[in-house]
C-alpha atoms as a PDB file:
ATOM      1  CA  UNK A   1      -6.174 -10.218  -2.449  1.00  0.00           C
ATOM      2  CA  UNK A   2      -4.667  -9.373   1.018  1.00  0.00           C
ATOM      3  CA  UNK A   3      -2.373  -6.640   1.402  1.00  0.00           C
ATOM      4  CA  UNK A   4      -0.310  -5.889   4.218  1.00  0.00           C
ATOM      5  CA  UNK A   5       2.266  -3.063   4.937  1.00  0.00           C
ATOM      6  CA  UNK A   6       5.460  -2.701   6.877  1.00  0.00           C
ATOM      7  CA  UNK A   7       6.129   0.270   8.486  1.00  0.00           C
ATOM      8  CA  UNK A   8       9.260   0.154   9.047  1.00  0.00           C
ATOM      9  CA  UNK A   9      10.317  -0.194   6.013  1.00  0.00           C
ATOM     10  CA  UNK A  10       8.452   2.037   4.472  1.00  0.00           C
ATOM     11  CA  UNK A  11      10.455   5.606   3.260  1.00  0.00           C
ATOM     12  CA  UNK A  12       7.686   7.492   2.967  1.00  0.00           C
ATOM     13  CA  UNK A  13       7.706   8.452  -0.940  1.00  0.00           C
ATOM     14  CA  UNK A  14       4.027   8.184  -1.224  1.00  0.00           C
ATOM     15  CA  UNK A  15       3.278   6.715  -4.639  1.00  0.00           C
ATOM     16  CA  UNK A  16       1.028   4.097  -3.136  1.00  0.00           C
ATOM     17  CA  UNK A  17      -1.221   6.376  -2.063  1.00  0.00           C
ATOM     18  CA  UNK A  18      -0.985   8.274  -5.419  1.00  0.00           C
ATOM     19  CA  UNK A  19      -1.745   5.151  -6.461  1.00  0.00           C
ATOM     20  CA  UNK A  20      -4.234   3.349  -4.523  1.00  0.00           C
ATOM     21  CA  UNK A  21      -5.852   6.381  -2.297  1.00  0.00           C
ATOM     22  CA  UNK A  22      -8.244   4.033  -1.326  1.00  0.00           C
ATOM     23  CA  UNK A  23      -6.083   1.469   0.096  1.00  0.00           C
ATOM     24  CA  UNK A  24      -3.014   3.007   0.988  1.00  0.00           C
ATOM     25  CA  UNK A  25      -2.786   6.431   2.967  1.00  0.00           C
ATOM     26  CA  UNK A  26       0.142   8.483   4.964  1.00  0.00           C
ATOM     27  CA  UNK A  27       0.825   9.645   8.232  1.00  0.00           C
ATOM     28  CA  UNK A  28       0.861  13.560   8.452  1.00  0.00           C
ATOM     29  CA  UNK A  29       3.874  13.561  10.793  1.00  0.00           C
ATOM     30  CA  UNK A  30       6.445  11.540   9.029  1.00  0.00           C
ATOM     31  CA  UNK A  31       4.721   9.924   6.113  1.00  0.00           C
ATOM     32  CA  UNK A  32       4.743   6.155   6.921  1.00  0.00           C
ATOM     33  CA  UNK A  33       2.102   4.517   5.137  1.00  0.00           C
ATOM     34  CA  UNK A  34      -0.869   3.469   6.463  1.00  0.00           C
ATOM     35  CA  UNK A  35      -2.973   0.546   5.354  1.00  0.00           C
ATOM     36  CA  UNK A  36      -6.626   1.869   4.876  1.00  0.00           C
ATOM     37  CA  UNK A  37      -8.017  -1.838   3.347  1.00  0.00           C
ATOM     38  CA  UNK A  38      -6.066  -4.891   4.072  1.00  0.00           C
ATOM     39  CA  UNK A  39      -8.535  -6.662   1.715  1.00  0.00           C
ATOM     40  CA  UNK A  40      -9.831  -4.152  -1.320  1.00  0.00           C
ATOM     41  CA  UNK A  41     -11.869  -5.168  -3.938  1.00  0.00           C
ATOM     42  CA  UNK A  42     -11.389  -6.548  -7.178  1.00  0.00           C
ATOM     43  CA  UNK A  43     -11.525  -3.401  -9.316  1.00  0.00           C
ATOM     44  CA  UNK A  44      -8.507  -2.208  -7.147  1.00  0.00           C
ATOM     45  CA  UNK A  45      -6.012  -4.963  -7.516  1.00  0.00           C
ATOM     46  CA  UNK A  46      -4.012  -3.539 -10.486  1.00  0.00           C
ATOM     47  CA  UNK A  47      -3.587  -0.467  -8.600  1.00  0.00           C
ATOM     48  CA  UNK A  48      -2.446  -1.757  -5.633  1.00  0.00           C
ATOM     49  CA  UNK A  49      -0.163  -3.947  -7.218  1.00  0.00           C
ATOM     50  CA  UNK A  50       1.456  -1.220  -9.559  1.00  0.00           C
ATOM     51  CA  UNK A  51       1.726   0.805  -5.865  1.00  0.00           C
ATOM     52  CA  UNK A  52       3.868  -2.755  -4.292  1.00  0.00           C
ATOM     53  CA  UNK A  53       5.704  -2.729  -7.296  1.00  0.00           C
ATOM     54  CA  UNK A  54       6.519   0.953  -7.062  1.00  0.00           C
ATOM     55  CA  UNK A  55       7.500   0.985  -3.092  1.00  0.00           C
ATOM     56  CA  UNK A  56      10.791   1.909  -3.245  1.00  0.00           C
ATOM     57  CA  UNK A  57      10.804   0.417   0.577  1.00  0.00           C
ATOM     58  CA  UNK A  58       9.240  -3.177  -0.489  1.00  0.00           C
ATOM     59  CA  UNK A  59       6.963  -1.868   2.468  1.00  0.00           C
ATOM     60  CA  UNK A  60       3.986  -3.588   0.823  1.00  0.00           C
ATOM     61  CA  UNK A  61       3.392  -7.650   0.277  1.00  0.00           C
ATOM     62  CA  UNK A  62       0.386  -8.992  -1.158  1.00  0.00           C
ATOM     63  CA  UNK A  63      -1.185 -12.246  -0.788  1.00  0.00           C
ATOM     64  CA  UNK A  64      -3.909 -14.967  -1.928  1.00  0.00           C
ATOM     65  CA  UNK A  65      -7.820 -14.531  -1.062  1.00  0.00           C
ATOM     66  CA  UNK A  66      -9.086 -14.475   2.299  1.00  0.00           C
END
């Protein structure tokens, strides 16, 4: 799984990184999420897609295998 962000869409609600603290973490002056692992392992990729799914911002897409 690749996942890749876009900060500019991103609101700064934080439930990806309530999520997927792992993969996903914030920016302590405005809140814009910042990838931490564009390509986490297997054991994370029901978290990280419950956090896309719950991005109010559609900020996150994820993709195939490397």
């Amino acid at each position: 799984m690749k996942v890749a962000v876009d900060q500019d869409r991103c609101c700064g609600a934080g439930a990806c990184v309530l999520l997927a603290p792992d993969v996903f973490d914030q920016r302590d002056d405005d809140g814009v999420v910042v990838l931490l692992d564009g390509q986490p392992p297997e054991e994370l990729h029901a978290l990280v897609g419950e956090a896309a799914a719950a991005c109010p911002g559609a900020a996150i897409s994820l993709g195939g295998t490397a």
